[in-house]
C-alpha atoms as a PDB file:
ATOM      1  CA  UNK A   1      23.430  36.130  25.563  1.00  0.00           C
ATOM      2  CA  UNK A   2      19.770  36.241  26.753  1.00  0.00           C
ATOM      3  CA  UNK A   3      17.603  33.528  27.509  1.00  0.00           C
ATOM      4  CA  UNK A   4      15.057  32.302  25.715  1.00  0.00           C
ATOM      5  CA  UNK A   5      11.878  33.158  26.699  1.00  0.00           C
ATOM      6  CA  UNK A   6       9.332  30.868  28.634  1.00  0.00           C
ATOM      7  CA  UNK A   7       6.379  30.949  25.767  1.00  0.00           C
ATOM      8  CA  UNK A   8       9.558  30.412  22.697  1.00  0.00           C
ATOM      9  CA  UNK A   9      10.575  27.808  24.603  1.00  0.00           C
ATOM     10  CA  UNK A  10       7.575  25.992  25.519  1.00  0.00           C
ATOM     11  CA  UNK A  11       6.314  26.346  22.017  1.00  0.00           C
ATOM     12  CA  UNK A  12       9.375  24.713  21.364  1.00  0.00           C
ATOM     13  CA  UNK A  13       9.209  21.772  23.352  1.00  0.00           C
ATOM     14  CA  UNK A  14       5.308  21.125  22.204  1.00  0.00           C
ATOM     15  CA  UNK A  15       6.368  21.027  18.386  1.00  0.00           C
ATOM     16  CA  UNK A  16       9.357  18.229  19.536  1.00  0.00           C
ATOM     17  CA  UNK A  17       6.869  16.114  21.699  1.00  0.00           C
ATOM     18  CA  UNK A  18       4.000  16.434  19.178  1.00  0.00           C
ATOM     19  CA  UNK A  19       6.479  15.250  16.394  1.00  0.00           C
ATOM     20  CA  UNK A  20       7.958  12.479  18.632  1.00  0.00           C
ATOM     21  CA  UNK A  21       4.313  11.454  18.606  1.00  0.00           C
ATOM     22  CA  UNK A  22       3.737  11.567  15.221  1.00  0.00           C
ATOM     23  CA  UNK A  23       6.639   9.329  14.765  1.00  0.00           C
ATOM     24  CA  UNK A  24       5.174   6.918  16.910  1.00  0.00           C
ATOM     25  CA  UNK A  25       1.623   7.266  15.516  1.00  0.00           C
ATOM     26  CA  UNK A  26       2.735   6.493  12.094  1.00  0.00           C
ATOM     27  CA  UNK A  27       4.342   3.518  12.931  1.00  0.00           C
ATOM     28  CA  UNK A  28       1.138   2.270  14.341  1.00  0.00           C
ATOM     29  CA  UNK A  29      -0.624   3.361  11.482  1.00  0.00           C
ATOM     30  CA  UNK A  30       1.350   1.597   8.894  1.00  0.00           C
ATOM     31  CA  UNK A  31       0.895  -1.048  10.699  1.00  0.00           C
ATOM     32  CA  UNK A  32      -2.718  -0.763  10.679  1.00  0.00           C
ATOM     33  CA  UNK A  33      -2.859  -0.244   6.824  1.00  0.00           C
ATOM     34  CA  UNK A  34      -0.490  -3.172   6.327  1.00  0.00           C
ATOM     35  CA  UNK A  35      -2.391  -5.902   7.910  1.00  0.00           C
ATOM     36  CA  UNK A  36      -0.338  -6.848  10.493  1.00  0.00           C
ATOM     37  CA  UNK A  37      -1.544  -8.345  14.171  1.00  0.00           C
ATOM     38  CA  UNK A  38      -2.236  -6.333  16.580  1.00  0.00           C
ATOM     39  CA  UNK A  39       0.886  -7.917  18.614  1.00  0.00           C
ATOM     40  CA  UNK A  40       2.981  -6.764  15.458  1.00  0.00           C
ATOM     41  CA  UNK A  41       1.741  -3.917  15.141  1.00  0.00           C
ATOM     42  CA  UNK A  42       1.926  -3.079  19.077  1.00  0.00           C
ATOM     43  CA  UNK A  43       5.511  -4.690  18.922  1.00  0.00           C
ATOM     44  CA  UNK A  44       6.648  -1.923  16.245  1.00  0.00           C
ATOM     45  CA  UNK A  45       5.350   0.748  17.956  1.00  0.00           C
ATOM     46  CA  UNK A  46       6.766   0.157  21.732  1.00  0.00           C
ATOM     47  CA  UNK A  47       9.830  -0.116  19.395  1.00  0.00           C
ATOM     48  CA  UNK A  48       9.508   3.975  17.771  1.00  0.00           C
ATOM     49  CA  UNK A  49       8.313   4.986  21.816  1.00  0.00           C
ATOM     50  CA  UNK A  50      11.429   3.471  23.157  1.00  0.00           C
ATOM     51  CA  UNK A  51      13.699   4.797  20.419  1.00  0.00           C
ATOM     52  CA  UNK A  52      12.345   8.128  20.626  1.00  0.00           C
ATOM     53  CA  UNK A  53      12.255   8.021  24.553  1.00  0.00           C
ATOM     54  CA  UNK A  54      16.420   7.013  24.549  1.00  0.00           C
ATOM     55  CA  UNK A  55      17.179   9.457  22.162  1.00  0.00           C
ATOM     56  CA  UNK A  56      15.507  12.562  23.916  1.00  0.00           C
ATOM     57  CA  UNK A  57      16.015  11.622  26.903  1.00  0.00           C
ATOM     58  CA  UNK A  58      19.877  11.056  26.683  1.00  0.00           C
ATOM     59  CA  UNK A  59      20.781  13.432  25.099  1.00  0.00           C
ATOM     60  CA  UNK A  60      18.555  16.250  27.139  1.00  0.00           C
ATOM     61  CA  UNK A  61      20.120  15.151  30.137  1.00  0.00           C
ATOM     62  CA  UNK A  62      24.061  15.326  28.717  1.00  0.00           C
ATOM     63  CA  UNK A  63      22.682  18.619  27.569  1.00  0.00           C
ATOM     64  CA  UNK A  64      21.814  19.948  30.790  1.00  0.00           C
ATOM     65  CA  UNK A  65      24.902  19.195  32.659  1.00  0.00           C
ATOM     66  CA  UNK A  66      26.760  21.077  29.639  1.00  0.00           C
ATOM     67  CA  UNK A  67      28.742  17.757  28.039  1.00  0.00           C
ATOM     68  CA  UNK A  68      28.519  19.043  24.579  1.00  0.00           C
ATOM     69  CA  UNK A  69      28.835  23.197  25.891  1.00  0.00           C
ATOM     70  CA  UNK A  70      32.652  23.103  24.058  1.00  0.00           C
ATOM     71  CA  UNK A  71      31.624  24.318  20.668  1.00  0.00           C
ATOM     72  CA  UNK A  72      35.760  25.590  19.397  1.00  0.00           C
ATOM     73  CA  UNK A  73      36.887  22.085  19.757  1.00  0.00           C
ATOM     74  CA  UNK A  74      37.168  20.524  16.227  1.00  0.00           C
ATOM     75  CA  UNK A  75      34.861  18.592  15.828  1.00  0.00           C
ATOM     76  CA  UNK A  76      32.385  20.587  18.395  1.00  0.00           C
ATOM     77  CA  UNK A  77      31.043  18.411  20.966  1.00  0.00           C
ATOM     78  CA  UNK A  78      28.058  18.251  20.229  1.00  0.00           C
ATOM     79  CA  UNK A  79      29.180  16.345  17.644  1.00  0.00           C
ATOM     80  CA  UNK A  80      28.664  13.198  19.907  1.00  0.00           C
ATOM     81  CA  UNK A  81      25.677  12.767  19.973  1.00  0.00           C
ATOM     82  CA  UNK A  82      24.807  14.280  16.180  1.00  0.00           C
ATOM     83  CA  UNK A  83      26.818  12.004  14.411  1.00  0.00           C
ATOM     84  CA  UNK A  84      25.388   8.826  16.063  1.00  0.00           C
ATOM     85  CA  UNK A  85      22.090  10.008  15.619  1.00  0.00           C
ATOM     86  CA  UNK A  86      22.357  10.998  11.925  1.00  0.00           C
ATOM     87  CA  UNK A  87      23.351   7.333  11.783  1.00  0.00           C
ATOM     88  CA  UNK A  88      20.301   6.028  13.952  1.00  0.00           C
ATOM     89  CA  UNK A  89      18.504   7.685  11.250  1.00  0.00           C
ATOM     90  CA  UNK A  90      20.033   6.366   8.208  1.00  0.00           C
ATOM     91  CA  UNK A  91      19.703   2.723   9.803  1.00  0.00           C
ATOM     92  CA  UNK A  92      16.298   3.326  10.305  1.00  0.00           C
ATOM     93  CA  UNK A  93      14.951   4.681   6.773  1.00  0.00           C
ATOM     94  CA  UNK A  94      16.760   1.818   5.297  1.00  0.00           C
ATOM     95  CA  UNK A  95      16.359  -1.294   7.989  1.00  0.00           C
ATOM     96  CA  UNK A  96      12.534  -2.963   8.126  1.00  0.00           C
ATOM     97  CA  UNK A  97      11.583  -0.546  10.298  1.00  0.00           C
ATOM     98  CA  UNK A  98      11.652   2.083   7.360  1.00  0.00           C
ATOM     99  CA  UNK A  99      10.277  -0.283   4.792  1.00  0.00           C
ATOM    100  CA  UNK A 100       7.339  -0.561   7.356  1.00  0.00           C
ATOM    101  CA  UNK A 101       6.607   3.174   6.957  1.00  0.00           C
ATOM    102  CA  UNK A 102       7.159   3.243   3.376  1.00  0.00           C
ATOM    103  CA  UNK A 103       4.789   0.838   1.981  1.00  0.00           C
ATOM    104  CA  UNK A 104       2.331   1.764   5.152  1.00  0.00           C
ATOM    105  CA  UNK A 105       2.490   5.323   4.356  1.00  0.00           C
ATOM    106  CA  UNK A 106       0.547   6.630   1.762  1.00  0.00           C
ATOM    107  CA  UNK A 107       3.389   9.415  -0.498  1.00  0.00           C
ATOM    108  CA  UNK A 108       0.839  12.385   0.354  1.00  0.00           C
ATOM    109  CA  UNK A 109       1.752  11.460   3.957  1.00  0.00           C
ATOM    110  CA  UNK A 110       4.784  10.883   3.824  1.00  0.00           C
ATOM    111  CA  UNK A 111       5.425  13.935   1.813  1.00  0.00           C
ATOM    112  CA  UNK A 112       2.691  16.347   3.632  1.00  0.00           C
ATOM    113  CA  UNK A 113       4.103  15.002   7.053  1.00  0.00           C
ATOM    114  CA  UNK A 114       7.543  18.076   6.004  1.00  0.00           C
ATOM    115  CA  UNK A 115       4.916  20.921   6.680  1.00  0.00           C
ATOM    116  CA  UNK A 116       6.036  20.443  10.104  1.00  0.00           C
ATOM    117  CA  UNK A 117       9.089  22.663   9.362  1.00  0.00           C
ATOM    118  CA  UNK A 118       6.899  26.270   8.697  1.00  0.00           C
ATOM    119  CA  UNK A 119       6.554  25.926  13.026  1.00  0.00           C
ATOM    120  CA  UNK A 120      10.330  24.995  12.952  1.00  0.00           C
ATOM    121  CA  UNK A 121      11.251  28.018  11.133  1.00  0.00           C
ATOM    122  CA  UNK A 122       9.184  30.241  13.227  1.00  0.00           C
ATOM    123  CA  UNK A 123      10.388  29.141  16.473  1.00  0.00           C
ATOM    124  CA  UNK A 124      14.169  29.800  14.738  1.00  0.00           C
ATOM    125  CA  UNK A 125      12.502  33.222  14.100  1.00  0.00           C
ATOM    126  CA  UNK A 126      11.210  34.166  17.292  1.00  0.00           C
ATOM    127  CA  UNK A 127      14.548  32.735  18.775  1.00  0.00           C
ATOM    128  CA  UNK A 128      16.212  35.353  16.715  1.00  0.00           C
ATOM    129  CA  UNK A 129      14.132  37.828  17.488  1.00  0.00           C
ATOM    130  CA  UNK A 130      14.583  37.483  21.330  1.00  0.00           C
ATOM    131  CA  UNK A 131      19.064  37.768  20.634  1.00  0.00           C
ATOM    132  CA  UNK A 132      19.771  34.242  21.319  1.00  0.00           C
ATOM    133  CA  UNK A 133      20.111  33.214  17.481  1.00  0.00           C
ATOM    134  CA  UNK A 134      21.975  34.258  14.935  1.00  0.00           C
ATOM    135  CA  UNK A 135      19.466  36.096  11.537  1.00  0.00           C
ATOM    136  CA  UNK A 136      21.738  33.766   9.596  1.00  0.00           C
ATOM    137  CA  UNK A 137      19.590  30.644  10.999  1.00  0.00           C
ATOM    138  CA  UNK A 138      16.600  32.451   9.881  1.00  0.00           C
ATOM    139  CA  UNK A 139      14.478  32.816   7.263  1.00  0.00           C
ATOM    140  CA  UNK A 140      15.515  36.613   7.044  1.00  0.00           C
ATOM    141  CA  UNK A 141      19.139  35.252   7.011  1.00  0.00           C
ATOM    142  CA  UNK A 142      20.240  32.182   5.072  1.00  0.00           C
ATOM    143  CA  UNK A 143      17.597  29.559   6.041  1.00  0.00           C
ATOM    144  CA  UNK A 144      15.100  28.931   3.429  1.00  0.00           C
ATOM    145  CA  UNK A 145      14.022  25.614   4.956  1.00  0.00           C
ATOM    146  CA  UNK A 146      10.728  27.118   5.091  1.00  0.00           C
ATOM    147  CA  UNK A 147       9.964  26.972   1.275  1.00  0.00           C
ATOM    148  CA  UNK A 148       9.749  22.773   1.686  1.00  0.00           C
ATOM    149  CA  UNK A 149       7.257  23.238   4.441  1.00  0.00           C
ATOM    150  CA  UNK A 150       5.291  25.839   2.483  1.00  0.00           C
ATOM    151  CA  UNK A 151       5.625  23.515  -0.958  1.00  0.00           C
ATOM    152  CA  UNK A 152       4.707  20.060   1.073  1.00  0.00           C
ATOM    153  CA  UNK A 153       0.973  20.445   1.448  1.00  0.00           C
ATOM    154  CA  UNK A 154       0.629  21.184  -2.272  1.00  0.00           C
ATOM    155  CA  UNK A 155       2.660  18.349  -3.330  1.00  0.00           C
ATOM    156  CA  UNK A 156       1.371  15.514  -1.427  1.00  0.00           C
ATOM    157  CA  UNK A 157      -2.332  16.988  -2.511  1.00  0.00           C
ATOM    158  CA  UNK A 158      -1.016  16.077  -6.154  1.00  0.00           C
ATOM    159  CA  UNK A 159       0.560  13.268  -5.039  1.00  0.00           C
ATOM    160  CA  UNK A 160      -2.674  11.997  -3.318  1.00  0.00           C
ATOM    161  CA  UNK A 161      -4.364  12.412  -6.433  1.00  0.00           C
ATOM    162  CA  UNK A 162      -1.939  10.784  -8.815  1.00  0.00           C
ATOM    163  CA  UNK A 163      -0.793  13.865 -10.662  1.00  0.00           C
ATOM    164  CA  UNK A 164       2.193  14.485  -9.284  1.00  0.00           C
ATOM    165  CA  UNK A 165       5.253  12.360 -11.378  1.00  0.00           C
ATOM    166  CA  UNK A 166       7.682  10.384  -9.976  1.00  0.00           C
ATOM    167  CA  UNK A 167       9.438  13.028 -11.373  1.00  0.00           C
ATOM    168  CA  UNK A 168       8.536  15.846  -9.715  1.00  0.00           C
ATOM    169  CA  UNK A 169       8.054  14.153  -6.334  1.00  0.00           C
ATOM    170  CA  UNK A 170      12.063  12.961  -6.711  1.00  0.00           C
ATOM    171  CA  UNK A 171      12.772  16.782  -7.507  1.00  0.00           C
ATOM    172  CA  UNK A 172      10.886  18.095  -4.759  1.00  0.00           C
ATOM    173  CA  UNK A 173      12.076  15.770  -2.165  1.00  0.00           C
ATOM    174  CA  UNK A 174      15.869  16.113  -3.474  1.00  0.00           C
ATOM    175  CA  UNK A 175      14.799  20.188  -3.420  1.00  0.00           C
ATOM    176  CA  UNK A 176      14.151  19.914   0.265  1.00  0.00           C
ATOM    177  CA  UNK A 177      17.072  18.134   1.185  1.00  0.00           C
ATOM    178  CA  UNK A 178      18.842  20.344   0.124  1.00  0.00           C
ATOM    179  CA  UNK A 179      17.773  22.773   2.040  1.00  0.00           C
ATOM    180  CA  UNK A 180      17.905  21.015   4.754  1.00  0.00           C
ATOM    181  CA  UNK A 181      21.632  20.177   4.839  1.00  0.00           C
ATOM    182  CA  UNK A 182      22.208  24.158   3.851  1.00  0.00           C
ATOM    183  CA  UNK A 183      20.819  25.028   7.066  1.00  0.00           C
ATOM    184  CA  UNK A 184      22.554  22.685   8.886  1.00  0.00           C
ATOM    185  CA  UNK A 185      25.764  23.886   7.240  1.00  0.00           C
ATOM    186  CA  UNK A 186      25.294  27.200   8.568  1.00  0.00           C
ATOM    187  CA  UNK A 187      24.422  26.388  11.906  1.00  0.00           C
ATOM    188  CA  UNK A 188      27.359  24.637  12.332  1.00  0.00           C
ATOM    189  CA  UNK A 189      29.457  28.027  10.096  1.00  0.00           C
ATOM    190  CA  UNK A 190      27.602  30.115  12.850  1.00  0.00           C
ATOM    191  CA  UNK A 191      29.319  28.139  15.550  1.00  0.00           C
ATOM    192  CA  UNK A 192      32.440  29.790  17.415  1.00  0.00           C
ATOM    193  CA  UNK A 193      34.426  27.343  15.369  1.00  0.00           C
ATOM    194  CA  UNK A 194      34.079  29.300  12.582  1.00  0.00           C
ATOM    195  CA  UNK A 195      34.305  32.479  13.529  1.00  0.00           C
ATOM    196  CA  UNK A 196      35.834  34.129  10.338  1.00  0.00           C
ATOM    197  CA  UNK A 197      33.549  32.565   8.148  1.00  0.00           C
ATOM    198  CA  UNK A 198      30.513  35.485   9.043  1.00  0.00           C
ATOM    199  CA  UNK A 199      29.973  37.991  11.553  1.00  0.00           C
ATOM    200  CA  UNK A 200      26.826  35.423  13.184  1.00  0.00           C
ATOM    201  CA  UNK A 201      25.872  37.218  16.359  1.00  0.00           C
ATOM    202  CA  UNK A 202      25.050  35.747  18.640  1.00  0.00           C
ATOM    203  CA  UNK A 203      26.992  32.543  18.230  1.00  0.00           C
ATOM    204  CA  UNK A 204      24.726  29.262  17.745  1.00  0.00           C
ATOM    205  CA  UNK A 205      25.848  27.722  21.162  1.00  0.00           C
ATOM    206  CA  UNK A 206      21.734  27.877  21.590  1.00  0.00           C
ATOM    207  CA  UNK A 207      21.515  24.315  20.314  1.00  0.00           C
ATOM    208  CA  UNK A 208      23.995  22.760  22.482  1.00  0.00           C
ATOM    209  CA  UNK A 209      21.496  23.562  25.729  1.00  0.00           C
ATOM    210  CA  UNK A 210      18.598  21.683  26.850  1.00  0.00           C
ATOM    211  CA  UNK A 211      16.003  21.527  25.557  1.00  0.00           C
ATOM    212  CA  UNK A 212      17.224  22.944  22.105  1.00  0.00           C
ATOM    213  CA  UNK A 213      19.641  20.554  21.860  1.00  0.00           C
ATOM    214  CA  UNK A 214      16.548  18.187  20.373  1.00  0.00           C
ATOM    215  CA  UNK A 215      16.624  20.935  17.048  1.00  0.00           C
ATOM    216  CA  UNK A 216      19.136  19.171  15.858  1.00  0.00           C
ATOM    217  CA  UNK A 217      18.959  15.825  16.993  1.00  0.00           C
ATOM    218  CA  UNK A 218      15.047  15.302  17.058  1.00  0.00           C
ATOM    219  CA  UNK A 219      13.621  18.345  13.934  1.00  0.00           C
ATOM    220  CA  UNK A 220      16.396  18.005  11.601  1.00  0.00           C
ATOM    221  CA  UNK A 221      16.296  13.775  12.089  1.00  0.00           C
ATOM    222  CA  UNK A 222      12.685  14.016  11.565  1.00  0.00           C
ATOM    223  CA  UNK A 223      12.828  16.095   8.477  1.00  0.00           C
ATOM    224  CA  UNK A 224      15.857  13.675   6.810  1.00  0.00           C
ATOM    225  CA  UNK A 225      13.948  10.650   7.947  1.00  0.00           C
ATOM    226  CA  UNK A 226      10.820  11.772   5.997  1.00  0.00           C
ATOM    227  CA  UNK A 227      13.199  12.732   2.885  1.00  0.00           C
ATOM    228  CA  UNK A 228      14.605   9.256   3.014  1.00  0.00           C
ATOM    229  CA  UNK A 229      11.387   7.712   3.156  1.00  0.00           C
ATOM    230  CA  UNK A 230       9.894   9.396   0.210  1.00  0.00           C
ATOM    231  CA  UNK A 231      13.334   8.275  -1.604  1.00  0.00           C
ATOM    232  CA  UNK A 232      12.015   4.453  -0.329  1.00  0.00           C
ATOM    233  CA  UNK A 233       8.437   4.784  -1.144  1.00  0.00           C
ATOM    234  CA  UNK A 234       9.461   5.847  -4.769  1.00  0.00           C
ATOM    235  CA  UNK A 235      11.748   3.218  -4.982  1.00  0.00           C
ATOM    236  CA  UNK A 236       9.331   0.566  -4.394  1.00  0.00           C
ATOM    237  CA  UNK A 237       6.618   2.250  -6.470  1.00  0.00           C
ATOM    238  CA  UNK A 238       8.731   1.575  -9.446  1.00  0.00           C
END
């Protein structure tokens, strides 16, 4: 399997660090727009830096010495550091740390912030296009993660405005997650574990490397954060 080339993969790395800063931004913000101290608020958000900081940088550096490589074992490998970040995630969006960015977070924010997944799509795409991902992660394939990033901007403009229902903002946000955990059920069907589920070619062993490993583990936490979030913010709208 090729590599990835230099300008895919630096792309690549700029969407992950401008979103890791984005996560830490908005937790400064809601802090901003909920009146807390500046200590507070600067306590929070040394909090999200160091969280984000642990996170990436663990699991970059297991990446590059190969520790989750073994993608036929059941479960994969990688596996180890997915599952105990989907729960970092989960902990998050429901601890005080998540009802921080819910009622600091305007909904147009918190539902415009999932335009961040058109770039995620076309890196998949131009990973794809360069052999080292399967058309099955694509939007020419099976992925059609890309419609919530296209939809977001026009529903948190509603939503800004107050015409956008609770309604409609529950169906779009349970719409996207959807999508989301389709795509990350073929990723994992495109892994050598399941090799007689499709004819994926190449294998999606991609996201087991450094620095793709933080697809999974920083883009796809991101994008279920922000769904669980909206699910919050609804919540305590009603």
């Amino acid at each position: 399997m090729p590599s990835p080339s230099t300008p895919v993969t630096s792309a690549f790395v700029l969407l992950v660090l401008s979103m890791a800063g984005l996560f830490i931004a908005s937790t400064w913000r809601a802090g901003r727009r909920l009146g807390e101290t500046p200590r507070q608020t600067a306590g929070w958000t040394l909090l999200s830096a160091g969280i984000i900081a642990l996170v990436m940088g663990l699991t970059g550096i297991f990446a590059a010495r190969g520790a989750f490589a073994d993608m036929r074992s059941a479960p994969p490998d990688i596996f180890k550091a997915l599952l105990p970040t989907v729960a970092l995630t989960f902990v998050l969006a429901f601890s005080r740390f998540g009802e921080r960015l819910a009622r600091g977070l305007s909904l147009g924010a918190l539902i415009g912030f999932q335009v961040f997944r058109i770039p995620v799509e076309w890196v998949l795409w131009a990973l794809h296009r360069e052999g080292t991902l399967p058309i099955e992660m694509t939007f020419e394939g099976l992925n059609f993660d890309i419609l919530t990033g296209l939809s977001a901007p026009i529903v948190a403009w509603l939503a800004a405005r107050g015409r956008a229902s609770p309604a409609m903002m529950t169906l779009w946000n349970t719409a996207g997650l959807a999508l989301l955990v389709t795509i990350v059920t073929v990723a994992n069907l495109s892994s050598p574990l399941f090799e007689g589920v499709f004819r994926a070619e190449p294998r999606s062993t991609l996201i087991t490397t450094a620095p793709f490993i933080w697809l999974p583990i920083v883009l796809v936490q991101a994008a279920l954060l922000g769904h669980l979030l909206v699910y919050r913010r609804l919540r305590l709208a009603r």
